[in-house]
Protein backbone atom coordinates (compact mmCIF):
# COMPACT_ATOMS: atom_id res chain seq x y z
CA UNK A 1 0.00 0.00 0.00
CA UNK A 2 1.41 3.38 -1.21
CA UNK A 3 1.40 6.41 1.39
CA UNK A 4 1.17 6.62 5.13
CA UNK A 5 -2.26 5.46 6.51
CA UNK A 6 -4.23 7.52 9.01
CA UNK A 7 -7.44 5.59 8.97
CA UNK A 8 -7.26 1.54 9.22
CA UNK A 9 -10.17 -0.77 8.43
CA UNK A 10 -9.57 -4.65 7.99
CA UNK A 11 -11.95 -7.33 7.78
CA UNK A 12 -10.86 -11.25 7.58
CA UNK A 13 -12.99 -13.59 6.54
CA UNK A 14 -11.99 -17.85 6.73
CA UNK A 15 -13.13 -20.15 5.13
CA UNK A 16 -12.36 -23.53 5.43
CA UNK A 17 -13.03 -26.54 2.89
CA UNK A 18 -13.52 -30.13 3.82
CA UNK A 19 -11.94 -33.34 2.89
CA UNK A 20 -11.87 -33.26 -0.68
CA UNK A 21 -10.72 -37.01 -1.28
CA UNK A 22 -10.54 -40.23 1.15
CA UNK A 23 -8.36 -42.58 1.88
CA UNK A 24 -8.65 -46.25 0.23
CA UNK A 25 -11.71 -48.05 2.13
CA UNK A 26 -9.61 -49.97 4.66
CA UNK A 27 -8.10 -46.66 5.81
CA UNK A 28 -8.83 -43.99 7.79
CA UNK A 29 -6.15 -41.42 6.99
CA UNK A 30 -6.74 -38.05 5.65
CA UNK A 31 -5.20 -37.37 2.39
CA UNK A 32 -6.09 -34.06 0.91
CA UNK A 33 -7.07 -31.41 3.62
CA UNK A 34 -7.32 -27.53 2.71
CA UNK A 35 -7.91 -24.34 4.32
CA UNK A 36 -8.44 -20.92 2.83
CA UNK A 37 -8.24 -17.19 4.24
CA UNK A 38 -9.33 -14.21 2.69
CA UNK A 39 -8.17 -10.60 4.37
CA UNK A 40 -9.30 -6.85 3.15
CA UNK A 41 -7.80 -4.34 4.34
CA UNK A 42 -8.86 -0.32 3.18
CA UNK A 43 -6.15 2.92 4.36
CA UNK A 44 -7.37 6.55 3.96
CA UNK A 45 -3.66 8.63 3.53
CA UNK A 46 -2.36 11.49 3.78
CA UNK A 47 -3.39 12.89 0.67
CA UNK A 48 -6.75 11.63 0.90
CA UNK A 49 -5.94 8.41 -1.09
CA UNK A 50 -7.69 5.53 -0.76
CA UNK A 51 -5.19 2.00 -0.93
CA UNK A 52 -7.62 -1.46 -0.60
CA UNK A 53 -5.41 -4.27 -0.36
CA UNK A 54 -7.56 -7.82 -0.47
CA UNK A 55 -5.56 -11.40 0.00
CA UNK A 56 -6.09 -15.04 -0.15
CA UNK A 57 -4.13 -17.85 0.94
CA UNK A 58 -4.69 -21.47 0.16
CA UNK A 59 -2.75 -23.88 1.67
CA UNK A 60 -3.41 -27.83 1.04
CA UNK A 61 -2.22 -30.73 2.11
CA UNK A 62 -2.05 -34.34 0.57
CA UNK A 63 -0.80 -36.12 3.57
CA UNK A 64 3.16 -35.52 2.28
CA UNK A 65 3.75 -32.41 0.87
CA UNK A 66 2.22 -28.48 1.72
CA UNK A 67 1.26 -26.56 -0.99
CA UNK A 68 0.47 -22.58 -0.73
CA UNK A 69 -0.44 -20.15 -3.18
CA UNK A 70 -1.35 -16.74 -2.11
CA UNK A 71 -2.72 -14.08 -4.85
CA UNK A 72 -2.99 -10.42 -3.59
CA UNK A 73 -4.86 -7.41 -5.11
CA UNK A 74 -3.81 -3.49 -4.58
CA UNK A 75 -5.85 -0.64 -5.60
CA UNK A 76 -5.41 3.17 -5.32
CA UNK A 77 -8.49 5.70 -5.54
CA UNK A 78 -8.38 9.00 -5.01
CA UNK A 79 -10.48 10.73 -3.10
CA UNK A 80 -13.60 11.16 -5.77
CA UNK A 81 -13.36 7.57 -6.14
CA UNK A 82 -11.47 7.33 -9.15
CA UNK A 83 -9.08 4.57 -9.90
CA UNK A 84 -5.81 5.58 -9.94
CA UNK A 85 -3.69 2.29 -9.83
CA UNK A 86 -4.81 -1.58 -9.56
CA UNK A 87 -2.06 -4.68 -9.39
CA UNK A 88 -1.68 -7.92 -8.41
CA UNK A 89 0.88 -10.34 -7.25
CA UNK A 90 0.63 -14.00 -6.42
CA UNK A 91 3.31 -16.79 -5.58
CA UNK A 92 3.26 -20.29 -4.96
CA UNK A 93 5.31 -22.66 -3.19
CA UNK A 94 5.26 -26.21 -1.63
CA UNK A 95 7.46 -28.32 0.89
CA UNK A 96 6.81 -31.53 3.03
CA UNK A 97 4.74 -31.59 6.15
CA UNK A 98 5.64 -30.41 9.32
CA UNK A 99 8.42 -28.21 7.87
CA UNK A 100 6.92 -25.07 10.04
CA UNK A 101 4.16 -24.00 12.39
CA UNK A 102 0.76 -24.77 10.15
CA UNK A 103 -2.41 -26.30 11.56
CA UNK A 104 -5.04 -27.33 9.05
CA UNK A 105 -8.74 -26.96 9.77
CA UNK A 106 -10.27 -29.94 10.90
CA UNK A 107 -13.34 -31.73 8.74
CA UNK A 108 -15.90 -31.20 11.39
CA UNK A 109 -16.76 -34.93 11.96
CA UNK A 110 -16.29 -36.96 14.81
CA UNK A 111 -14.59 -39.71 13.25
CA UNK A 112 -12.04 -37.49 11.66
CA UNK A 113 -10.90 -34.50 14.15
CA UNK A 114 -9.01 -31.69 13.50
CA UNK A 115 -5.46 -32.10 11.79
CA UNK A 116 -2.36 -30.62 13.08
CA UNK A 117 0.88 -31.13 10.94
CA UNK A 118 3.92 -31.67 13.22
CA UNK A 119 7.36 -32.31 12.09
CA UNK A 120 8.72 -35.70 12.89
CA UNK A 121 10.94 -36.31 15.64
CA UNK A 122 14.80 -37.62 14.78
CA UNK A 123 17.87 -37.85 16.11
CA UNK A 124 20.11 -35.66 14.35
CA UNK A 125 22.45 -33.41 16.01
CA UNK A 126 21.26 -29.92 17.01
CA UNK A 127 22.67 -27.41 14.03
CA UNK A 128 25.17 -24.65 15.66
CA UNK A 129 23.51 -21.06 15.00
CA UNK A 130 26.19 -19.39 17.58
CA UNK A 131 28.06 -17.78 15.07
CA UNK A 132 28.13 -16.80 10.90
CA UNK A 133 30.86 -16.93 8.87
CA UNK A 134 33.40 -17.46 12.01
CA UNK A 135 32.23 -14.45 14.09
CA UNK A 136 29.68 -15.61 17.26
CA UNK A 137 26.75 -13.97 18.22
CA UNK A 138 27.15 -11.81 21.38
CA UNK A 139 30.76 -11.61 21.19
CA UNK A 140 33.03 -8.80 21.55
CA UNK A 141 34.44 -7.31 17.60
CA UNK A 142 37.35 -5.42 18.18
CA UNK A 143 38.16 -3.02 15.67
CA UNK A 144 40.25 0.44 15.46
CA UNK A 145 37.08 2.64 14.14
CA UNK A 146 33.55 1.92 13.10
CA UNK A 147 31.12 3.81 11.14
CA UNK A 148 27.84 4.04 11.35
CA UNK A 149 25.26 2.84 8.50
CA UNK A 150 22.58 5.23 7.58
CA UNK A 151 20.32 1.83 7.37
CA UNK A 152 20.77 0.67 10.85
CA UNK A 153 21.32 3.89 12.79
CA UNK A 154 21.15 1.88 16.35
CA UNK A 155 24.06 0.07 15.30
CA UNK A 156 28.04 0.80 14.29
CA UNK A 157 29.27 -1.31 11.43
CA UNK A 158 33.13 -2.59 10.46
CA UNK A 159 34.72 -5.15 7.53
CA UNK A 160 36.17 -7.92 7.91
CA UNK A 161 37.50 -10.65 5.90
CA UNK A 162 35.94 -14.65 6.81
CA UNK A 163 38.78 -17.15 7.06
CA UNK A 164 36.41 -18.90 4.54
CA UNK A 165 35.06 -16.13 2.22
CA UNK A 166 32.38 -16.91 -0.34
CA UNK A 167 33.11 -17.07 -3.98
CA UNK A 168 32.07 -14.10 -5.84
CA UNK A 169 32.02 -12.22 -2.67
CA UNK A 170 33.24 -8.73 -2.67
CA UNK A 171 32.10 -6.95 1.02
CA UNK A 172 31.88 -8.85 4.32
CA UNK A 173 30.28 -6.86 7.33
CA UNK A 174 29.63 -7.12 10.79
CA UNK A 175 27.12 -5.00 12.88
CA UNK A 176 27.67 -4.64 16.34
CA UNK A 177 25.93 -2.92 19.22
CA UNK A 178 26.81 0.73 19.77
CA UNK A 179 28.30 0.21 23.31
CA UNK A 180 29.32 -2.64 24.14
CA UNK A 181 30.28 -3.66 20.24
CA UNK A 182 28.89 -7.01 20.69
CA UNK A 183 28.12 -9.10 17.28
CA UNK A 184 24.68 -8.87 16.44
CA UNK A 185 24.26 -9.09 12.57
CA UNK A 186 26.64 -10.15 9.98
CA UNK A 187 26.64 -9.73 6.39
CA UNK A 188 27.84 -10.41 3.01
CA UNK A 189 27.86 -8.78 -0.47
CA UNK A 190 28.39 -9.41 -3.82
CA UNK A 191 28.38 -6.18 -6.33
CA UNK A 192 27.60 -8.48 -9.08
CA UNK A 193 24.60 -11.60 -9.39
CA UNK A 194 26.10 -14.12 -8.03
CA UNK A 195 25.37 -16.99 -10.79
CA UNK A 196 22.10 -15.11 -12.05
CA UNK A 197 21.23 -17.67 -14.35
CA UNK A 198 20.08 -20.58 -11.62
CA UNK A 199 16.48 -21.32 -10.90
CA UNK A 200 16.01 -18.95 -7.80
CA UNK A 201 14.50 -21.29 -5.73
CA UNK A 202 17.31 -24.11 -6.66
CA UNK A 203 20.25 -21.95 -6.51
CA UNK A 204 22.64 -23.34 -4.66
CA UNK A 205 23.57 -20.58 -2.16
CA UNK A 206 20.03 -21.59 -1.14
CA UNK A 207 20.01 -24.99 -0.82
CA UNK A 208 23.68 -24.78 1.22
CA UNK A 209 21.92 -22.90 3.60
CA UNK A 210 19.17 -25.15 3.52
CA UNK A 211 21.39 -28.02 4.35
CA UNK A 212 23.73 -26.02 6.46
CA UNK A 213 20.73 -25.54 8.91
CA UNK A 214 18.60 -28.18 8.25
CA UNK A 215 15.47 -25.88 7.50
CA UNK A 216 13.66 -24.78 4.01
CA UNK A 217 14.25 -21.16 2.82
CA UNK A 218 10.82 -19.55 2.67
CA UNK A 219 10.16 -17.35 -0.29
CA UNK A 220 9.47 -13.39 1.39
CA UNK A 221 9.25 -11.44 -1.16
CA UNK A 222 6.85 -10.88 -4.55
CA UNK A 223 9.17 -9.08 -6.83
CA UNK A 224 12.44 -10.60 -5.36
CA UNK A 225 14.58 -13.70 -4.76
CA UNK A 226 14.44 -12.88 -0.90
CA UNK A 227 14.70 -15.84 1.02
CA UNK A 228 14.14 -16.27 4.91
CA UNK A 229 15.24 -19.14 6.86
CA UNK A 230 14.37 -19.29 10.65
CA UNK A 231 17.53 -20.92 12.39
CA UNK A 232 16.27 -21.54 15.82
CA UNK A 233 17.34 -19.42 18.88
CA UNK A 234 15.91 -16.07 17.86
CA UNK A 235 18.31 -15.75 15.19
CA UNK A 236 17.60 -15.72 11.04
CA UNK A 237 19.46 -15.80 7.65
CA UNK A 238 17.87 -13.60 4.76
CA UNK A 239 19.27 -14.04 1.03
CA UNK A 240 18.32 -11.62 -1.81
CA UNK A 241 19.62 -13.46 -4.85
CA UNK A 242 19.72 -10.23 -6.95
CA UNK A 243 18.37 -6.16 -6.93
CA UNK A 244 19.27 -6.44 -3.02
CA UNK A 245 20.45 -3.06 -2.56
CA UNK A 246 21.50 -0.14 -4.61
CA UNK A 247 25.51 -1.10 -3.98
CA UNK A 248 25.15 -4.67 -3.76
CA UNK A 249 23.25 -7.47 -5.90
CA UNK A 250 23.54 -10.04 -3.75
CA UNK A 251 23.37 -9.91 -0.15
CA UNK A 252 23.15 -12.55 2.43
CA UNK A 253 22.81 -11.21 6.25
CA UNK A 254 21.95 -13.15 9.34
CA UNK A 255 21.40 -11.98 12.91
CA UNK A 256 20.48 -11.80 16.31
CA UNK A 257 17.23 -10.86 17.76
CA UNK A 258 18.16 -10.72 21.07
CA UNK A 259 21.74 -9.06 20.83
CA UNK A 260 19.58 -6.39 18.88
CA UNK A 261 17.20 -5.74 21.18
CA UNK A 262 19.99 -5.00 23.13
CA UNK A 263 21.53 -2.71 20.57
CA UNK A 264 18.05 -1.04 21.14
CA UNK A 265 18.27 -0.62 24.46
CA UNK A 266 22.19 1.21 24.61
CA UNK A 267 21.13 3.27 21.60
CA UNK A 268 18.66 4.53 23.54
CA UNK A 269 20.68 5.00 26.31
CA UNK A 270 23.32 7.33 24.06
CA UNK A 271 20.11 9.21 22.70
CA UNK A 272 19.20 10.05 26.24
CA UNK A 273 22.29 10.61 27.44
CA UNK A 274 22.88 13.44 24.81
CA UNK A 275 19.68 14.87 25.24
CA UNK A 276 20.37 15.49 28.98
CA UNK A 277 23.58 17.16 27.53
CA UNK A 278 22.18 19.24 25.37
CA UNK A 279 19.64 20.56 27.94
CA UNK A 280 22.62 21.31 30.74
CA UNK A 281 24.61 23.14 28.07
CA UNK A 282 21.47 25.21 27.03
CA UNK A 283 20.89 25.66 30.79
CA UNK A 284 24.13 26.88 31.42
CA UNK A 285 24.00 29.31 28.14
CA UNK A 286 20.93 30.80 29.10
CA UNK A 287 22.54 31.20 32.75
CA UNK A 288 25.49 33.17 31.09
CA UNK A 289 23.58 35.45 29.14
CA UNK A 290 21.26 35.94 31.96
CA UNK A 291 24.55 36.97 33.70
CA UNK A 292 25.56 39.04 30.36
CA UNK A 293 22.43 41.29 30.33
């Protein structure tokens, strides 16, 4: 939705479909279960704009695999009612069952209750998110001077160089806190498309992350290959496969929840501490002149 909203009206509406085919006769298991949600939402800006956004989301099931598909439709009217601008977007993608928090509806019958998709307990080894690209989360980054990144004003930014850095790679960054210069995001750039010709959703800087963590890259963006994955422990990878910034065409950051929130917190801290500055020194101004006169 374009412009800043000063009036907010949303209205969801769910619907939710029933089994649509059964099992063979000697079995009770569900096989293809679907729910569907629908979501309008209507902001009055500024300018007297009016920006109606309206979604749906299917997601199904067939016992193995999830498939969603989610279409979305924007339209701007001014403030006669006249249409200025109408798109839409829609994406679809699909991955195996219990990979992520999804419930599907239940069929309303007694002999077949709700459904909840759950991912299958194993055995395998707990996947170490402490640290990206050799620097750990929380830690201390020494460096001689930082600078700070118009982007990410709560934080102070330095290069470095990986011991392992990524092919095609130009930049590597880390973002620390302001303070106490503790690790809280690290990131790395690549000026140029790093192998622009691969299937987005099978390039391989994907699926090594995929592997690397043991979790499917989810797909966050309409217009771009931005790719999430949620690594456990409040902390997250993002990969824009190309058009990630205006320096940089391929960007892959991860980082810290926590250790920002705490970045937060002593930014804050400066802010007030320079506020109560300023006011002493315009105190003791205005006590000078009063002197003065």
């Amino acid at each position: 939705m374009n412009g800043k909203g000063i009036a907010v009206a949303s209205v969801a509406v769910v619907a939710l479909a029933a089994l649509v085919t059964c099992g063979r006769a000697a079995s009770d298991e569900q096989k293809d279960v679907s729910s569907k949600t629908a979501e309008s939402t209507v902001v009055t800006n500024d300018n007297g704009s009016v920006s109606r956004s309206f979604v749906e989301c299917t997601v199904t099931t067939n016992g193995s695999m999830v498939i969603e598909h989610r279409r979305e439709t924007r339209t701007n009217m001014d403030a006669e009612g006249n249409m200025l601008e109408t798109s839409t977007s829609e994406y679809t993608q699909s991955y195996p069952v219990g990979d992520g928090p999804m419930a599907v509806p239940g069929l309303g019958s007694r002999q077949q209750p709700a459904l909840t998709l759950s991912k299958p307990k194993d055995d395998k080894p707990a996947v170490n998110t402490d640290s990206f690209l050799g620097l750990k989360f929380g830690d201390e980054f020494k460096c001689d001077k930082f600078e700070q990144d118009p982007a990410n004003s709560q934080l102070l930014r330095a290069k470095f160089t990986p011991k392992k850095p990524l092919v095609d790679f130009d930049d590597y960054f880390v973002y620390v806190t302001p303070t106490t210069h503790r690790v809280a995001m690290v990131r790395a750039c690549a000026k140029e498309a790093v192998d622009p010709g691969l299937r987005p959703r099978r390039h391989y800087l994907v699926e090594a992350l995929e592997k690397k963590y043991g979790t499917w890259a989810r797909l966050r963006s309409y217009w771009l290959p931005l790719y999430e994955l949620d690594i456990g422990s409040d902390r997250h990878v993002r990969l824009c496969l190309s058009g990630a910034t205006d320096d940089y065409e391929t960007v892959i950051a991860a980082w810290d929840n926590a250790i920002l929130s705490i970045a937060d917190d002593e930014y804050e801290a400066i802010r007030e501490e320079a506020r109560k500055a300023a006011a002493d020194r315009r105190a003791k101004r205005m006590s000078e002149a009063q002197e003065a006169f």
